[in-house]
Every structure is written in C-alpha cells, then in structure tokens.
N, C-alpha and C. Protein backbone atom coordinates (compact mmCIF):
# COMPACT_ATOMS: atom_id res chain seq x y z
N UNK A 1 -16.80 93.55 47.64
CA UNK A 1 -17.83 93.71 46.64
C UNK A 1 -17.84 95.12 46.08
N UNK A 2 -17.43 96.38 47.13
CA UNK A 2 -17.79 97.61 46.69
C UNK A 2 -16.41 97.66 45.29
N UNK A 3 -15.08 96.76 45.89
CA UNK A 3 -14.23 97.12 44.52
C UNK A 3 -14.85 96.44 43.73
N UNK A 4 -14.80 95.45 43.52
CA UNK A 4 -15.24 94.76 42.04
C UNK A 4 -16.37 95.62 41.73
N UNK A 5 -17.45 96.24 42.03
CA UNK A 5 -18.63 96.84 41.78
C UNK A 5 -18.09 98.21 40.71
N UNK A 6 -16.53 98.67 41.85
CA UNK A 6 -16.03 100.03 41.37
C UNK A 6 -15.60 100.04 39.77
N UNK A 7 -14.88 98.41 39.49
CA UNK A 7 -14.13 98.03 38.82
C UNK A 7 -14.49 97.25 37.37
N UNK A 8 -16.00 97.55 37.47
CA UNK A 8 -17.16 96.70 36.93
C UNK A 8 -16.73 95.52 36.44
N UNK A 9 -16.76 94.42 37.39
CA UNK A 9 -16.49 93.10 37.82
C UNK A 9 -17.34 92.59 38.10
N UNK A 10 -18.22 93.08 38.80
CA UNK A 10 -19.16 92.73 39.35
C UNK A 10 -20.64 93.37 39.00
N UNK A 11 -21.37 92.84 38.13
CA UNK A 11 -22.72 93.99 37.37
C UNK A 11 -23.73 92.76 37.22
N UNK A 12 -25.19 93.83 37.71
CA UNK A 12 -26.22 92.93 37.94
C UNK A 12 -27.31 92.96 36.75
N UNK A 13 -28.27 92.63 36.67
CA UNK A 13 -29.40 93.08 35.43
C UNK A 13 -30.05 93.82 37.19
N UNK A 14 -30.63 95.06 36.28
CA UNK A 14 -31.24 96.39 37.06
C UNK A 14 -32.73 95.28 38.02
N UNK A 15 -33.25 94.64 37.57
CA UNK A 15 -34.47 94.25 38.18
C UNK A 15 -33.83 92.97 39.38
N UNK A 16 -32.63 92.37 39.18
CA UNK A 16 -32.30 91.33 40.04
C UNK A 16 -31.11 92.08 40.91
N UNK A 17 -30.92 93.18 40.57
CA UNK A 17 -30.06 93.83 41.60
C UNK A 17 -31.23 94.74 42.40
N UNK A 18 -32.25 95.14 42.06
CA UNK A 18 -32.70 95.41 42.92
C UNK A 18 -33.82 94.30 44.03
N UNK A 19 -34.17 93.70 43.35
CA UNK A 19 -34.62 92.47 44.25
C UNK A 19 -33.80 92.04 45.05
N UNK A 20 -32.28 92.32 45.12
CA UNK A 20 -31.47 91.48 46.24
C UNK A 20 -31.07 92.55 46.81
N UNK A 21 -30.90 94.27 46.54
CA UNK A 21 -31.17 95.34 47.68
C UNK A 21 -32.59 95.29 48.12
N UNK A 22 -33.68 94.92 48.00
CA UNK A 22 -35.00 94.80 48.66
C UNK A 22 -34.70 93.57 49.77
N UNK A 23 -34.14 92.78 49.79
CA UNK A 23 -33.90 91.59 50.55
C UNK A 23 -33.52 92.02 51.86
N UNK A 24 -32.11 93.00 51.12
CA UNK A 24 -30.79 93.26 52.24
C UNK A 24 -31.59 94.70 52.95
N UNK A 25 -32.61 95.62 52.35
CA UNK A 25 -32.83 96.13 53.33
C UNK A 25 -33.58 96.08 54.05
N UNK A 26 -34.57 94.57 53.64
CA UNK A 26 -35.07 94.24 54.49
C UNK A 26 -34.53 93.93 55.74
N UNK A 27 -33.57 92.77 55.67
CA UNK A 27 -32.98 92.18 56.62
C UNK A 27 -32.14 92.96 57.92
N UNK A 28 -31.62 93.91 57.29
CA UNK A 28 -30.93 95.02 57.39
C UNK A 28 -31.97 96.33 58.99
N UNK A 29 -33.32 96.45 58.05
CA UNK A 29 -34.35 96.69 59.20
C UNK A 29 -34.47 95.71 60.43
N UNK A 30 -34.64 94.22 60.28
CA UNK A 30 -34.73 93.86 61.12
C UNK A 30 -33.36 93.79 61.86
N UNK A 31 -32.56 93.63 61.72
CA UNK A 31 -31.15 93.48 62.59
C UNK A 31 -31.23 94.83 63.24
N UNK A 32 -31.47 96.41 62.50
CA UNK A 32 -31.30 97.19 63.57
C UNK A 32 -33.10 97.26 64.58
N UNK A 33 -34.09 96.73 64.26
CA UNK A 33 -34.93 96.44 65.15
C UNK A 33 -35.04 95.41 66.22
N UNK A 34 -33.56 94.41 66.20
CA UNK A 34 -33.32 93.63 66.98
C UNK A 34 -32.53 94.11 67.85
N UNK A 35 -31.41 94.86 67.10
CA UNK A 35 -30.66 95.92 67.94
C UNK A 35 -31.48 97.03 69.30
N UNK A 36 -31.99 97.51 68.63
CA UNK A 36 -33.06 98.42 69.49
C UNK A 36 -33.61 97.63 70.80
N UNK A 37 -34.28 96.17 70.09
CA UNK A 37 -34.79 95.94 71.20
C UNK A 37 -33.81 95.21 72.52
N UNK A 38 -32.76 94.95 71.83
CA UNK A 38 -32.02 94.30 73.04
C UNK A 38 -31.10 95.74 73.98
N UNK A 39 -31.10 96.79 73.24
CA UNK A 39 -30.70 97.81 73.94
C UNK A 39 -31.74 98.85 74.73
N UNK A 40 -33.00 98.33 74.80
CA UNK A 40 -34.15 98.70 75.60
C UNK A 40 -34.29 97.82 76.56
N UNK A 41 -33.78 96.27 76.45
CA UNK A 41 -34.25 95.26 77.22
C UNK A 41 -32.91 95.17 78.23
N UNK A 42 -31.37 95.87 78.13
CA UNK A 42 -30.37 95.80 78.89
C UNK A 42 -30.77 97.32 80.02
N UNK A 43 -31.65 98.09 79.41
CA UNK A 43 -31.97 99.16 80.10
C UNK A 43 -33.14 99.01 81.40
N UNK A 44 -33.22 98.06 81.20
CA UNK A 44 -34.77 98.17 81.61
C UNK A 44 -34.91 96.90 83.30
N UNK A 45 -35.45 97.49 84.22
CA UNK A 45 -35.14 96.82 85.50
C UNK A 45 -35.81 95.60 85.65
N UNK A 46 -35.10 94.86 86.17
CA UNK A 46 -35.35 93.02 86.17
C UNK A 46 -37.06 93.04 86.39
N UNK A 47 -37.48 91.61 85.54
CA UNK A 47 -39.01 91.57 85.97
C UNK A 47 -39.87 92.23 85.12
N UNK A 48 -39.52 93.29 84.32
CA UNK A 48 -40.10 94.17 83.74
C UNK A 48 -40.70 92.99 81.82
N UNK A 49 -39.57 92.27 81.84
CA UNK A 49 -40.90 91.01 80.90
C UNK A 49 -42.16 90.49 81.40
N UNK A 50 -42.62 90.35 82.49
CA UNK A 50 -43.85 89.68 82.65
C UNK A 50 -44.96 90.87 82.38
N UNK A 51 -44.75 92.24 82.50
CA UNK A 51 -45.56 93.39 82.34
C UNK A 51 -45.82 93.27 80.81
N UNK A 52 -45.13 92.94 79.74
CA UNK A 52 -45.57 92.76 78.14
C UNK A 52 -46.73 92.37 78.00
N UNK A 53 -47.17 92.46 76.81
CA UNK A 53 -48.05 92.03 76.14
C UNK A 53 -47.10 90.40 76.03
N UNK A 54 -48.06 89.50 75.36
CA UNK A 54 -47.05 88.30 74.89
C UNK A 54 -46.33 88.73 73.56
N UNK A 55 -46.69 89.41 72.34
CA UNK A 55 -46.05 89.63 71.59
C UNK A 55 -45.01 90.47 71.45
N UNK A 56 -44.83 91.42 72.37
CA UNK A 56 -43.69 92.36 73.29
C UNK A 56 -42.44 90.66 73.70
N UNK A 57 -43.05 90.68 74.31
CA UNK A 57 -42.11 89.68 74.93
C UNK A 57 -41.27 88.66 74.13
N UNK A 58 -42.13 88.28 73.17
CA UNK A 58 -41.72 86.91 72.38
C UNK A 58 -40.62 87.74 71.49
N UNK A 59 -41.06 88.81 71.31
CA UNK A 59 -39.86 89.82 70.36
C UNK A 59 -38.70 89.81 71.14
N UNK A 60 -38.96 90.25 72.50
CA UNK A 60 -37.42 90.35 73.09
C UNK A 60 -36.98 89.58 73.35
N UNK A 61 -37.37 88.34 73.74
CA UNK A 61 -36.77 86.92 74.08
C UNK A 61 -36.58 86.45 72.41
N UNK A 62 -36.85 86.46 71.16
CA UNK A 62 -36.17 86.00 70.07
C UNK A 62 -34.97 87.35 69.70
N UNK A 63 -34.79 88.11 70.24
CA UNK A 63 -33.93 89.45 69.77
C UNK A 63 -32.77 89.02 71.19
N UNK A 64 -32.70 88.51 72.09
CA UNK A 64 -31.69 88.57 72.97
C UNK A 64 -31.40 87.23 72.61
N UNK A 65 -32.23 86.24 72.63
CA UNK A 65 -31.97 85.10 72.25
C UNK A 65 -30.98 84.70 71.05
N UNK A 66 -31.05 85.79 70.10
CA UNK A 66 -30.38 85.63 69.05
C UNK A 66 -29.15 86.20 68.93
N UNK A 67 -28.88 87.30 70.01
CA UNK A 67 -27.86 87.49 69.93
C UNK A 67 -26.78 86.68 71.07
N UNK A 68 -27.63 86.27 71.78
CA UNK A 68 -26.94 85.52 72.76
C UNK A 68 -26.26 83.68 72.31
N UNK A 69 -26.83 83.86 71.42
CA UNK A 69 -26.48 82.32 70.34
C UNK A 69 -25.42 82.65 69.65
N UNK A 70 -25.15 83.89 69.21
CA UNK A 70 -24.28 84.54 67.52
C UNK A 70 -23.78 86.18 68.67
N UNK A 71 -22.94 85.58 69.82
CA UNK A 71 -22.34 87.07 70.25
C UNK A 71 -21.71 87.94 69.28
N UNK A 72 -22.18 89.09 69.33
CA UNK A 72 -21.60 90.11 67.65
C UNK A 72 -22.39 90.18 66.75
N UNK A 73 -23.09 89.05 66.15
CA UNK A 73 -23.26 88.96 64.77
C UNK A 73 -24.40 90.13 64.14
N UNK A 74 -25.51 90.35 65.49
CA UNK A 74 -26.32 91.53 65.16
C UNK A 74 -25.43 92.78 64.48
N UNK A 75 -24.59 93.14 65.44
CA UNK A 75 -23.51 94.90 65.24
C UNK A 75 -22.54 94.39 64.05
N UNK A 76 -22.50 92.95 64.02
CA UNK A 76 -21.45 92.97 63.01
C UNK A 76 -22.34 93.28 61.42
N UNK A 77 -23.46 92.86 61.38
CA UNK A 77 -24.67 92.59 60.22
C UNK A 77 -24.87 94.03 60.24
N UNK A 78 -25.05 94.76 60.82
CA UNK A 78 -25.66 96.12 60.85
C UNK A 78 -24.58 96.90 60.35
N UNK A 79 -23.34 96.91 60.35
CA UNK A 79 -22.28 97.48 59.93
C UNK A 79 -22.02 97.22 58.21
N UNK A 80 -22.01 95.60 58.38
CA UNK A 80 -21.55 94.93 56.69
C UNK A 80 -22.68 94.92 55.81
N UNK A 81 -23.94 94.93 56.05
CA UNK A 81 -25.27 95.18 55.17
C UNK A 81 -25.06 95.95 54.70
N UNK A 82 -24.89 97.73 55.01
CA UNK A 82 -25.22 98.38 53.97
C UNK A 82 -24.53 98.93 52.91
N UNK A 83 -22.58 97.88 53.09
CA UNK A 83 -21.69 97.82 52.58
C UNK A 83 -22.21 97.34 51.04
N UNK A 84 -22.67 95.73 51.27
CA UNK A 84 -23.36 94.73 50.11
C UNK A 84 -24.47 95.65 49.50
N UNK A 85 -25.32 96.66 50.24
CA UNK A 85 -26.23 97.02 49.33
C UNK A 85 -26.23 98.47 48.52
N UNK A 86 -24.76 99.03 48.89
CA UNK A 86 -24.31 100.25 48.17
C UNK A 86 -23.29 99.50 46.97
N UNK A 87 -23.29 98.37 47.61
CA UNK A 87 -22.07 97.11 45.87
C UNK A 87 -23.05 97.16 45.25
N UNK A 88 -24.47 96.41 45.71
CA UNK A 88 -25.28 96.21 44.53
C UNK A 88 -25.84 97.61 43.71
N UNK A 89 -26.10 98.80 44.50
CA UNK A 89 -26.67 99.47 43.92
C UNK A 89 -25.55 100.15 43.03
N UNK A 90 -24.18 99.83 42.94
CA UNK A 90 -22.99 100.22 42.07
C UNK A 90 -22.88 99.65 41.25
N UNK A 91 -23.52 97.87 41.08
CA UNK A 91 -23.56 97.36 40.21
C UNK A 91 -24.39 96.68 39.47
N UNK A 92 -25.34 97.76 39.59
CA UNK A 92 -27.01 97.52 39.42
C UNK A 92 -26.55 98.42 37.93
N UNK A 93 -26.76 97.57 36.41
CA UNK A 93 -26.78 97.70 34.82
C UNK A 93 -28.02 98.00 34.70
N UNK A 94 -28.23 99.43 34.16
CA UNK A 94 -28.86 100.12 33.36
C UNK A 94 -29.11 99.70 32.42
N UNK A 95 -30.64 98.91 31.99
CA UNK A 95 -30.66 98.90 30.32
C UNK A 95 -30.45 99.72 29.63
N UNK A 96 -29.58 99.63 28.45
CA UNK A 96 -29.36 100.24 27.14
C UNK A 96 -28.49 101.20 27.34
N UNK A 97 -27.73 100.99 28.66
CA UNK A 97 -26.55 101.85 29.05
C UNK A 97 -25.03 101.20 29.05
C-alpha cells in the first residue's frame, strides 16, 4: 500500500481517508493494549486472577484468549497497522490540490 500510495495509485478523498486512519488507530490502540496486558499476565505469579476486580479479569482472559486462538496475530497487527495508516495518510487527496 505504502508503494502504490508513493506512486499515486492509490488516493483517498481527505475526509474518507481519514475516517479509515481513525479506525486503524483505533484498532491499532487496542492490539497494543492487548499486548500489554498479556505481557503483565505472563509476568505475574499463578492465582494472581482471582485477586481482580471482574473487569480486570475479563480483560485478561479476552486478551490471552485471543491470542491464544490467532498465535502471532496480536505482534503481527501491531507491526502491519501502522504500515496501512502511514499508506493512508500518503494517500489522503487534498482538496483543490
């Protein structure tokens, strides 16, 4: 995406390229807040889930859970996101430019 973006191949209207970088950095936050939490929850000594709050918990059990379904796909998303959202913002068209 970043060549075609380079190569202007690839060009957005300014308001729908940024609505789909608002998406990606959304998504983008949560993958590295899923990250975080599963690298707090490999740190942390057995047993130490029942001490949570329930909403503590339900976070780390859907954040390990998810990566334990999709091995990689968190580190792989966190790497290739902000690839797609430096394309879009390359091929994010300036009106009247």
């Amino acid at each position: 995406m970043l060549t075609l973006a380079d190569e202007g191949r690839l060009v957005l209207d300014a308001r729908q390229a940024d609505r789909a970088i608002a998406g990606l950095e959304r998504t983008l936050s949560e993958v590295r807040a899923r990250l975080r939490v599963i690298r707090i929850w490999e740190q942390m000594p057995t047993g130490w889930l029942d001490e949570l709050r329930d909403d503590h918990a339900d976070e780390v059990t859907e954040a390990v859970l998810t990566a334990q379904m999709a091995p990689g796909r968190l580190e792989q998303a966190a790497v290739e996101l902000p690839k797609y959202i430096e394309a879009l913002r390359r091929a994010r068209a300036v009106p009247g430019v």
